[in-house]
PDB file of N, CA and C in Angstrom:
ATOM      1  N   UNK A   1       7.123  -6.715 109.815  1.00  0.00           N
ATOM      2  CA  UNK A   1       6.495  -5.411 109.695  1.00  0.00           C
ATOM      3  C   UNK A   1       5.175  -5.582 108.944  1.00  0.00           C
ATOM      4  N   UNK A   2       4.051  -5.252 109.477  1.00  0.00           N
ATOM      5  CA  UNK A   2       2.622  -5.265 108.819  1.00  0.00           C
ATOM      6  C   UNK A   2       2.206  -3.919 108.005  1.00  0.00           C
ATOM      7  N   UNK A   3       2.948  -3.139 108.411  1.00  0.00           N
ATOM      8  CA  UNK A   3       2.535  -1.775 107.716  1.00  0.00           C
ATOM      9  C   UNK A   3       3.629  -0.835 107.170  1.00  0.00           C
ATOM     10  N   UNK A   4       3.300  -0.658 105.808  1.00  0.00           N
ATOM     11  CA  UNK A   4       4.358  -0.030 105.657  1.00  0.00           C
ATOM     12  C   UNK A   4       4.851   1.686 106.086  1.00  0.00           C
ATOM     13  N   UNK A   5       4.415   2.275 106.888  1.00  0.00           N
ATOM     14  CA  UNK A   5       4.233   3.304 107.951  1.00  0.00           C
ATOM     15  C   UNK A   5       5.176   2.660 108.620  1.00  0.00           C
ATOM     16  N   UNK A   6       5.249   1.699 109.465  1.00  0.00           N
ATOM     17  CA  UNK A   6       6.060   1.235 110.308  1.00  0.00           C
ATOM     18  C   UNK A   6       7.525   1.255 110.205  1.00  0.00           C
ATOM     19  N   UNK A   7       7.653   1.122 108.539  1.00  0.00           N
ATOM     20  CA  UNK A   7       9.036   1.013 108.275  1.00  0.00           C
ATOM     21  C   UNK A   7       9.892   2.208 108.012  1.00  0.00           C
ATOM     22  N   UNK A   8       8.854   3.602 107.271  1.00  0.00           N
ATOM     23  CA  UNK A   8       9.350   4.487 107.175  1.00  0.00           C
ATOM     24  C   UNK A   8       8.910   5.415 107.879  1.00  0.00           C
ATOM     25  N   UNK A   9       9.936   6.411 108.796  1.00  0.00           N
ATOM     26  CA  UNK A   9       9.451   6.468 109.842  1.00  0.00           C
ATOM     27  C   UNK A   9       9.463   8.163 109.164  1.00  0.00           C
ATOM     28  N   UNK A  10      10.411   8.840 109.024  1.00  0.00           N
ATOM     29  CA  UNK A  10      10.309  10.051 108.678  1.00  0.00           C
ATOM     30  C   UNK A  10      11.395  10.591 107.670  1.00  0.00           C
ATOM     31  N   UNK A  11      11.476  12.001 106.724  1.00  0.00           N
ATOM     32  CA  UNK A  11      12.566  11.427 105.811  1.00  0.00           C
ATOM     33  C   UNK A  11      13.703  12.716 106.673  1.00  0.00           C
ATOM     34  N   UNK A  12      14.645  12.878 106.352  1.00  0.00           N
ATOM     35  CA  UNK A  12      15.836  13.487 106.916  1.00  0.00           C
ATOM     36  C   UNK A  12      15.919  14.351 106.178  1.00  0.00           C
ATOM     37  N   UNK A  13      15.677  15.477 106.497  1.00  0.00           N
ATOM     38  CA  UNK A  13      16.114  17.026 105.831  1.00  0.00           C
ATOM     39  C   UNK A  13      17.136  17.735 106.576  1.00  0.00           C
ATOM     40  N   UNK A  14      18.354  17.713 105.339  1.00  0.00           N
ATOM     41  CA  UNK A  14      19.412  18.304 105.722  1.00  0.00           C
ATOM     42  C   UNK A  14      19.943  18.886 105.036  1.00  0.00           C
ATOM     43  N   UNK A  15      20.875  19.824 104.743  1.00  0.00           N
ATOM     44  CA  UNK A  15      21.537  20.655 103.536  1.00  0.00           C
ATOM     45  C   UNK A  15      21.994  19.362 102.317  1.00  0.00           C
ATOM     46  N   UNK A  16      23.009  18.553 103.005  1.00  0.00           N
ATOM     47  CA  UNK A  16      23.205  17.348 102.578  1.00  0.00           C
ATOM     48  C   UNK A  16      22.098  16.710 102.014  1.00  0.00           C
ATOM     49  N   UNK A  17      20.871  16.205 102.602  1.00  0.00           N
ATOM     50  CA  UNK A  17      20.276  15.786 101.582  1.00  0.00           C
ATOM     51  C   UNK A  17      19.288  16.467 100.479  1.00  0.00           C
ATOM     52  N   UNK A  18      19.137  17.384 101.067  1.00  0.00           N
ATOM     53  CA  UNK A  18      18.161  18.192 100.052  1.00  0.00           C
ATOM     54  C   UNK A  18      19.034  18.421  98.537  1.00  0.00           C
ATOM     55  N   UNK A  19      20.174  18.755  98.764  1.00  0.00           N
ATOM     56  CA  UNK A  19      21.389  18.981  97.625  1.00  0.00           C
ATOM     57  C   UNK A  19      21.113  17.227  97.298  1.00  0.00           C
ATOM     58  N   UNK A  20      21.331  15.990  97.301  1.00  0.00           N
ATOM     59  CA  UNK A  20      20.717  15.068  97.061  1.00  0.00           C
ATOM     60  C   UNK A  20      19.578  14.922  96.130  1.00  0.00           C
ATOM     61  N   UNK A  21      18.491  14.912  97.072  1.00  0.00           N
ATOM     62  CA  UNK A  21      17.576  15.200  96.067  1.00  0.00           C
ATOM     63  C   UNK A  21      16.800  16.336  94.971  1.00  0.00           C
ATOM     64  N   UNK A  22      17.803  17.387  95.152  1.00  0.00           N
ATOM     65  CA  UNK A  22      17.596  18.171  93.817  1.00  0.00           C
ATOM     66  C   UNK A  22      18.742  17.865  92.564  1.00  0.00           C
ATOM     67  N   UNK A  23      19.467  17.346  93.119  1.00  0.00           N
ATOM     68  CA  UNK A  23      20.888  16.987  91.817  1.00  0.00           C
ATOM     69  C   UNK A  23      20.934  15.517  91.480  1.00  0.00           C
ATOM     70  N   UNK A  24      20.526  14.645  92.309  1.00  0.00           N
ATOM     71  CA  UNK A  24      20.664  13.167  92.021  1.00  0.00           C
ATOM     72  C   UNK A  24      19.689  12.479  92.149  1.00  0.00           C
ATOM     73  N   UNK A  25      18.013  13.425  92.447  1.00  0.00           N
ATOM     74  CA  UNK A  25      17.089  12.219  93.080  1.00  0.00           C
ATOM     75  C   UNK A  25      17.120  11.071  93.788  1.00  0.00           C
ATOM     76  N   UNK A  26      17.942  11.335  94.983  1.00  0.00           N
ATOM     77  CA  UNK A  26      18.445  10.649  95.809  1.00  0.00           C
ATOM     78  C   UNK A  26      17.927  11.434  97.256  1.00  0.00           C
ATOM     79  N   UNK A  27      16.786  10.474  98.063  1.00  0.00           N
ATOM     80  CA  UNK A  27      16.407  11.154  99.360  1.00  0.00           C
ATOM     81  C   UNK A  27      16.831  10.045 100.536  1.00  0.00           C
ATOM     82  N   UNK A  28      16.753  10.359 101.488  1.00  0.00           N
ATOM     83  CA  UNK A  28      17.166  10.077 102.793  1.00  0.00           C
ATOM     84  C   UNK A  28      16.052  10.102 103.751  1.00  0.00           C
ATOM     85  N   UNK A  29      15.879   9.123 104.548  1.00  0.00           N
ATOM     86  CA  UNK A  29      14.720   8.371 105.233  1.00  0.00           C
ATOM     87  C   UNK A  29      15.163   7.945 106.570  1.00  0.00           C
ATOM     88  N   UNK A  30      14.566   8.434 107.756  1.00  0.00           N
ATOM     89  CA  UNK A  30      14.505   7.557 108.907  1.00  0.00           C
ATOM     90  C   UNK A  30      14.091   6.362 108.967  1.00  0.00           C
ATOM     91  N   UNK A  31      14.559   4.799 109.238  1.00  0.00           N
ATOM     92  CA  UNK A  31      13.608   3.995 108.512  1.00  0.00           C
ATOM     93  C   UNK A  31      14.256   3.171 110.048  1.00  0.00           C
ATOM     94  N   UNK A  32      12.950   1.889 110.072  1.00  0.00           N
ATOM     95  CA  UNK A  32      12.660   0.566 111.412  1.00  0.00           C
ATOM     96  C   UNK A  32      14.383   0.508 111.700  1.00  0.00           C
ATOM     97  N   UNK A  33      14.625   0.354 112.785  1.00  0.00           N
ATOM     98  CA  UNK A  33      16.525  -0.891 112.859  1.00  0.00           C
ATOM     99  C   UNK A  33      16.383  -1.977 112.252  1.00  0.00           C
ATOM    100  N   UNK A  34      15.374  -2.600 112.866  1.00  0.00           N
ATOM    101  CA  UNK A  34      15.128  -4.209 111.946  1.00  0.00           C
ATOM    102  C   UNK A  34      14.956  -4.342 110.316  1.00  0.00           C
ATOM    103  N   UNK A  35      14.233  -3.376 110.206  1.00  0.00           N
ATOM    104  CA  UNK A  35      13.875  -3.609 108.501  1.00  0.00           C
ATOM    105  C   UNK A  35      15.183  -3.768 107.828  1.00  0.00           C
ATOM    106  N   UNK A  36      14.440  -4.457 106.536  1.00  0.00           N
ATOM    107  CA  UNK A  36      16.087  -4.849 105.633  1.00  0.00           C
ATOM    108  C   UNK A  36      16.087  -4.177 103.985  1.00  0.00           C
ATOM    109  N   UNK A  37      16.494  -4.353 103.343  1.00  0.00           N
ATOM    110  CA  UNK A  37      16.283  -2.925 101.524  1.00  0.00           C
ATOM    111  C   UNK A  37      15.484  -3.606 101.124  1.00  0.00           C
ATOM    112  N   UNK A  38      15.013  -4.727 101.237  1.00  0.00           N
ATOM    113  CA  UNK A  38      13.864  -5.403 100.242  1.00  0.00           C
ATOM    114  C   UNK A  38      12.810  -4.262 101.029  1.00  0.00           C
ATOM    115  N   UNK A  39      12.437  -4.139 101.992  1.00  0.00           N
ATOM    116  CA  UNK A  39      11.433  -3.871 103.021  1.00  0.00           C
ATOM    117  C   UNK A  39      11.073  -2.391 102.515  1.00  0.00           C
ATOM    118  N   UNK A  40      12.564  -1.674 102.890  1.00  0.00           N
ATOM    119  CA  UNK A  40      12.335  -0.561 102.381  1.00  0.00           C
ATOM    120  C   UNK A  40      12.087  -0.042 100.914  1.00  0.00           C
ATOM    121  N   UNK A  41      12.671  -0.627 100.369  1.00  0.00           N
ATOM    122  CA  UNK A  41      12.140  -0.202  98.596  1.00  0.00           C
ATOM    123  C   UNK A  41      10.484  -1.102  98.271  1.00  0.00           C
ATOM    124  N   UNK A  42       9.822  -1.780  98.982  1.00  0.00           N
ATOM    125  CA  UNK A  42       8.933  -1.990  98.962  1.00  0.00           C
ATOM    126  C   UNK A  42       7.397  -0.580  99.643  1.00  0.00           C
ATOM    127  N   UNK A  43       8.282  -0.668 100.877  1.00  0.00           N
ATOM    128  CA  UNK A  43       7.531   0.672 101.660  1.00  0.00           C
ATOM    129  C   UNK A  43       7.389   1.989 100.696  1.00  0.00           C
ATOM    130  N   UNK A  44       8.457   2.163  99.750  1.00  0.00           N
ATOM    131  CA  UNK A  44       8.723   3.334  99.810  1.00  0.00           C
ATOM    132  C   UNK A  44       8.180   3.476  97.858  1.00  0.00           C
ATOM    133  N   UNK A  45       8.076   2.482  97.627  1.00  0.00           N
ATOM    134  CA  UNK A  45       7.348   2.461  96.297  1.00  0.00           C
ATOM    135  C   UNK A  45       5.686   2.446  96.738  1.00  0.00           C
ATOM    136  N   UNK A  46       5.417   1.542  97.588  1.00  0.00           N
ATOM    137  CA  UNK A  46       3.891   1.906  98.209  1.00  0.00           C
ATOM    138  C   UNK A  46       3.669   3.537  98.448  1.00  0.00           C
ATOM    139  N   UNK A  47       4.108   3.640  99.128  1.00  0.00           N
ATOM    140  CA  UNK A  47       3.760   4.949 100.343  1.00  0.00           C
ATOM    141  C   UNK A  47       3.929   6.325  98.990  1.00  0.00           C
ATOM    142  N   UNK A  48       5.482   6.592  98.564  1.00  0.00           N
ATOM    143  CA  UNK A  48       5.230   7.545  97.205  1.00  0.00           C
ATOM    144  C   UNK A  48       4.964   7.595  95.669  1.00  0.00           C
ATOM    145  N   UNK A  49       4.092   6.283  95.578  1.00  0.00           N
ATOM    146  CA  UNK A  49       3.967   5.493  93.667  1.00  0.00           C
ATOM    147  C   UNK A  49       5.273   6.026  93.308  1.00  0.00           C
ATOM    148  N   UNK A  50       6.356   5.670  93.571  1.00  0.00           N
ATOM    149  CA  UNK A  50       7.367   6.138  92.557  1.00  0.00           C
ATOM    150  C   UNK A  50       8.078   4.648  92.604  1.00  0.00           C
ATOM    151  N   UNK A  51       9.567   4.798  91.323  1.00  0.00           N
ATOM    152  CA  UNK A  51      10.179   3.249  91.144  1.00  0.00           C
ATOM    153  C   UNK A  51      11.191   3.479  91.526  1.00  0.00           C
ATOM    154  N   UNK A  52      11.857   2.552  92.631  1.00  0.00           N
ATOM    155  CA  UNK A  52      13.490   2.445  93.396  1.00  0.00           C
ATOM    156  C   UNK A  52      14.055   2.302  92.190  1.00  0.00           C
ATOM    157  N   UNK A  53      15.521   3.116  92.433  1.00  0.00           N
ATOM    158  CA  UNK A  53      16.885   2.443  91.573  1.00  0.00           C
ATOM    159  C   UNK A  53      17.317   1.296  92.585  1.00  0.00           C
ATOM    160  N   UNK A  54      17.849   1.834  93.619  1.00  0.00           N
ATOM    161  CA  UNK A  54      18.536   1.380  94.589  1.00  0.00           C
ATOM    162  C   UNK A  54      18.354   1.835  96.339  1.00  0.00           C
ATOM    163  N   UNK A  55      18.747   1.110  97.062  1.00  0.00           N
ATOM    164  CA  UNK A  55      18.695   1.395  98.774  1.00  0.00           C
ATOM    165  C   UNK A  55      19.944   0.862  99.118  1.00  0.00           C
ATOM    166  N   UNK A  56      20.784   1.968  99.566  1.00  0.00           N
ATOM    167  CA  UNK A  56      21.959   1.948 101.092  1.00  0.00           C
ATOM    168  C   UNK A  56      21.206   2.206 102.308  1.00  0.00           C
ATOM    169  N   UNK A  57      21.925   1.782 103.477  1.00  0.00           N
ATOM    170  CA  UNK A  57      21.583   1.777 104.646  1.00  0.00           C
ATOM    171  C   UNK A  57      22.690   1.669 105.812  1.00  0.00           C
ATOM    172  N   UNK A  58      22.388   2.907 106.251  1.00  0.00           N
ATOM    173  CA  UNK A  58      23.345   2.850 107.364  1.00  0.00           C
ATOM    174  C   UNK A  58      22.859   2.436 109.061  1.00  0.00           C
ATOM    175  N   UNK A  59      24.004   2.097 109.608  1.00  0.00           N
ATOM    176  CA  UNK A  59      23.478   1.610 111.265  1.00  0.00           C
ATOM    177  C   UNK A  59      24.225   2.214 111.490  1.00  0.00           C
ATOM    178  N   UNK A  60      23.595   3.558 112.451  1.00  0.00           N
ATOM    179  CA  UNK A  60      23.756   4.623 113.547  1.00  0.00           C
ATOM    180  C   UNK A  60      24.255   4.187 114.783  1.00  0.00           C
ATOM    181  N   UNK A  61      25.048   3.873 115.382  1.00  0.00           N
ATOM    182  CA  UNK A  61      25.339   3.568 116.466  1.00  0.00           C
ATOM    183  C   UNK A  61      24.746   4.184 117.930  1.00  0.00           C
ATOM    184  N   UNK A  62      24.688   3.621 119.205  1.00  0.00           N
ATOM    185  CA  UNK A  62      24.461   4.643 120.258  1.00  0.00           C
ATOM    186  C   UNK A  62      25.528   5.954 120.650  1.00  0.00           C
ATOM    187  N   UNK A  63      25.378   6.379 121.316  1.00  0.00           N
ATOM    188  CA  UNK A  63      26.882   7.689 121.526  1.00  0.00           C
ATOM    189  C   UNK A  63      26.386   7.617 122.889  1.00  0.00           C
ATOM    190  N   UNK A  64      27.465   7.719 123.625  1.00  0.00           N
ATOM    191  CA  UNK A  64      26.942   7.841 124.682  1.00  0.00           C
ATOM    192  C   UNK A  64      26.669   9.556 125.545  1.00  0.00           C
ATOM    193  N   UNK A  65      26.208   9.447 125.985  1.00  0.00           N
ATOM    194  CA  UNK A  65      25.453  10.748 126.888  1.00  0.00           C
ATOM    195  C   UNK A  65      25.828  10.772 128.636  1.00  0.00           C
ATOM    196  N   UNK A  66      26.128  12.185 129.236  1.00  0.00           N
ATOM    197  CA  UNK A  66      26.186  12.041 130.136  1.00  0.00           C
ATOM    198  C   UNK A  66      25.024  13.174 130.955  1.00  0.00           C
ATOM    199  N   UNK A  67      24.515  13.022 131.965  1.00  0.00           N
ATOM    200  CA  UNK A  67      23.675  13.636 132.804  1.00  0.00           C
ATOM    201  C   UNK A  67      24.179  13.858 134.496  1.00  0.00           C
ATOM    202  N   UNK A  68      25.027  14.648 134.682  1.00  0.00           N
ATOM    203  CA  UNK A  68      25.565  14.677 136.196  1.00  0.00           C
ATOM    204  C   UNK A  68      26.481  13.508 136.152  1.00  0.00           C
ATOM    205  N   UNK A  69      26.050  12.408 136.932  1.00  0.00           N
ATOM    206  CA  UNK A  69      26.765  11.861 137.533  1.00  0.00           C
ATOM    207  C   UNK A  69      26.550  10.265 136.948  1.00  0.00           C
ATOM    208  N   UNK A  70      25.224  10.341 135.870  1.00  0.00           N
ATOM    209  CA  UNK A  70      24.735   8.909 135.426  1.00  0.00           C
ATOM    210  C   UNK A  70      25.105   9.321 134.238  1.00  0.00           C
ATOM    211  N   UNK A  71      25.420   8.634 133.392  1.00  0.00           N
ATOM    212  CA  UNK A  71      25.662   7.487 132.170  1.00  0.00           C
ATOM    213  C   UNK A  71      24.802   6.916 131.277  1.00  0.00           C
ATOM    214  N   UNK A  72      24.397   7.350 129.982  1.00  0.00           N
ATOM    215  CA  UNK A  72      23.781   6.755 129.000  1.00  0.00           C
ATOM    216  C   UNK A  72      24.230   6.044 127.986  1.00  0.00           C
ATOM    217  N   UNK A  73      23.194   5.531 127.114  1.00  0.00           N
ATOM    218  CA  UNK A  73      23.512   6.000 125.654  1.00  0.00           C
ATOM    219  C   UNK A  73      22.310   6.136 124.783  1.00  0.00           C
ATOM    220  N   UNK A  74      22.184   6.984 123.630  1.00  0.00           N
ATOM    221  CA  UNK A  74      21.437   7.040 123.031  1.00  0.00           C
ATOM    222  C   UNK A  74      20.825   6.260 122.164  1.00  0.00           C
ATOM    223  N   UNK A  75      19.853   5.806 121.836  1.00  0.00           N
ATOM    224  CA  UNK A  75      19.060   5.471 120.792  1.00  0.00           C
ATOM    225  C   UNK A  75      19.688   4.751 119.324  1.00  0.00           C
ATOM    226  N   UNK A  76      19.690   3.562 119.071  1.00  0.00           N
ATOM    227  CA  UNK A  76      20.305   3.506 118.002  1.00  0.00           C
ATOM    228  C   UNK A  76      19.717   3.596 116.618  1.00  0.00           C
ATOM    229  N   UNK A  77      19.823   3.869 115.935  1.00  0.00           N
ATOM    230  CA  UNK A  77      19.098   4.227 114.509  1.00  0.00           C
ATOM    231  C   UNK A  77      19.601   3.680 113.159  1.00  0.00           C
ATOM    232  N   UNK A  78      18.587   3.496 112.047  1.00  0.00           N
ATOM    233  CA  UNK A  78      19.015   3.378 110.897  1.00  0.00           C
ATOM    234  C   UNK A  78      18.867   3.935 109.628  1.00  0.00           C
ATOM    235  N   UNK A  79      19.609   4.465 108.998  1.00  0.00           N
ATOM    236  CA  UNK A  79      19.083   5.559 107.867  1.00  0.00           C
ATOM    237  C   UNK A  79      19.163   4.670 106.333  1.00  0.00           C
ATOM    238  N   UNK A  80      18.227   5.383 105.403  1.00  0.00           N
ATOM    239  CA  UNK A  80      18.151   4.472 104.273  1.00  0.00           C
ATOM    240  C   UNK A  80      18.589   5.722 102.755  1.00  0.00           C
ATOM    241  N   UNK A  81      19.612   4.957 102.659  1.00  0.00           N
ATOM    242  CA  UNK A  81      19.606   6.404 101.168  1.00  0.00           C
ATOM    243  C   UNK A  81      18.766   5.552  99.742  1.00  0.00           C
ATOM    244  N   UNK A  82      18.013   6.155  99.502  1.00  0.00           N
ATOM    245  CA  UNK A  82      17.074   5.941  98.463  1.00  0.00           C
ATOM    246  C   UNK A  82      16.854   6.325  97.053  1.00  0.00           C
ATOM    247  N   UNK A  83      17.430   5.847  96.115  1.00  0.00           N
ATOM    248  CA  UNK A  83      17.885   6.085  94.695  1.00  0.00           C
ATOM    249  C   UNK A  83      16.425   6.086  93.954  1.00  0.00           C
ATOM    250  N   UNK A  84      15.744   6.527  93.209  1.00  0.00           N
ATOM    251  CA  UNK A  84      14.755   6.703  92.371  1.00  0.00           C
ATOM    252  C   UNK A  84      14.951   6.566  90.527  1.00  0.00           C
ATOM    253  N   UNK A  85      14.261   6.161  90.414  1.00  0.00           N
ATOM    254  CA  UNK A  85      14.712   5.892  88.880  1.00  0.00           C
ATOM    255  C   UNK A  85      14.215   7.127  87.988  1.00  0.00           C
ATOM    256  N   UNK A  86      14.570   7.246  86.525  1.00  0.00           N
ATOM    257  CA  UNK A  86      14.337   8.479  86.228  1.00  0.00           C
ATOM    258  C   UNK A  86      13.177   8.766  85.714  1.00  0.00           C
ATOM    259  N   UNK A  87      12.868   9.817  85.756  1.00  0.00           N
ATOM    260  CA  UNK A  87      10.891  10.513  85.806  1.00  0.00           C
ATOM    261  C   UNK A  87      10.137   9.931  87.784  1.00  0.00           C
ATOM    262  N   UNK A  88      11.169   9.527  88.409  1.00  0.00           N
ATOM    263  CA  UNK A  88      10.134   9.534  89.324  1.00  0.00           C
ATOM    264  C   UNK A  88      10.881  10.723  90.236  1.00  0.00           C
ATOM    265  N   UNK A  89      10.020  11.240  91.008  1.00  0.00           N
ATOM    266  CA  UNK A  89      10.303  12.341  92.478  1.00  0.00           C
ATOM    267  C   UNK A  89       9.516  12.169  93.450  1.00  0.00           C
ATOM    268  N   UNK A  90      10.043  12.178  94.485  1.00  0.00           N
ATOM    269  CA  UNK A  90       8.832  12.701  95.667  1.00  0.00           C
ATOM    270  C   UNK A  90       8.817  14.062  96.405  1.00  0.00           C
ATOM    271  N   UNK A  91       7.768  15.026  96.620  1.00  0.00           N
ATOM    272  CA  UNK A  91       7.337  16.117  97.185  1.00  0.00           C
ATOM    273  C   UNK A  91       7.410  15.602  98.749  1.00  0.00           C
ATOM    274  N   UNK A  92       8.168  16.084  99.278  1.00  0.00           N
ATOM    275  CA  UNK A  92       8.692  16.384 100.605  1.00  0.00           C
ATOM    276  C   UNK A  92       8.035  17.834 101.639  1.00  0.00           C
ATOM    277  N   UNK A  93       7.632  18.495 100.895  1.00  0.00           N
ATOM    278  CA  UNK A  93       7.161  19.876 101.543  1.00  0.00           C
ATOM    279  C   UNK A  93       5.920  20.010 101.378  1.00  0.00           C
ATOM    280  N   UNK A  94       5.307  19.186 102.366  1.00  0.00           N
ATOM    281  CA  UNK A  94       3.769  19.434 102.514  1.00  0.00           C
ATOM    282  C   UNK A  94       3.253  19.426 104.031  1.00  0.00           C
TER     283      UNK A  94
END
């Protein structure tokens, strides 16, 4: 990965995480399949000057999809839960 844009792709707003990051400073990130937690707590200290505690990461599996008579599956994905240390935050609503 050359850019760290690349790795974080968008962050996940959900009841679930927003309750996250107002009680635990803990946010949630669309982030590369390939990338690995070094990658991301690197990206993600660039991109919002703030300092990682920690990075989990989950692998999203495909599901499959049907359309008539053909057969998919969807997209596989990876999500990054992102721990912040204390005095740091990031502004999400801009």
């Amino acid at each position: 990965m050359n850019n760290y844009r690349d790795i974080i792709k968008a962050p996940i707003i959900t009841e679930k995480s927003a309750d996250l990051a107002q009680n635990h400073n803990t946010y949630v990130f669309s982030v590369a399949v390939n990338s690995n937690k070094t990658q991301i707590k690197q990206a993600v200290e660039k991109i919002f000057d703030v300092k990682v505690e920690s990075v989990n990461t989950i692998n999203v599996k495909p599901r499959k999809k049907r359309v008539g008579r053909y057969t998919g599956l969807t997209n596989r994905k990876k999500k990054a839960i992102v721990t912040l240390k204390e005095g740091s935050s990031i502004e999400l609503n801009k």
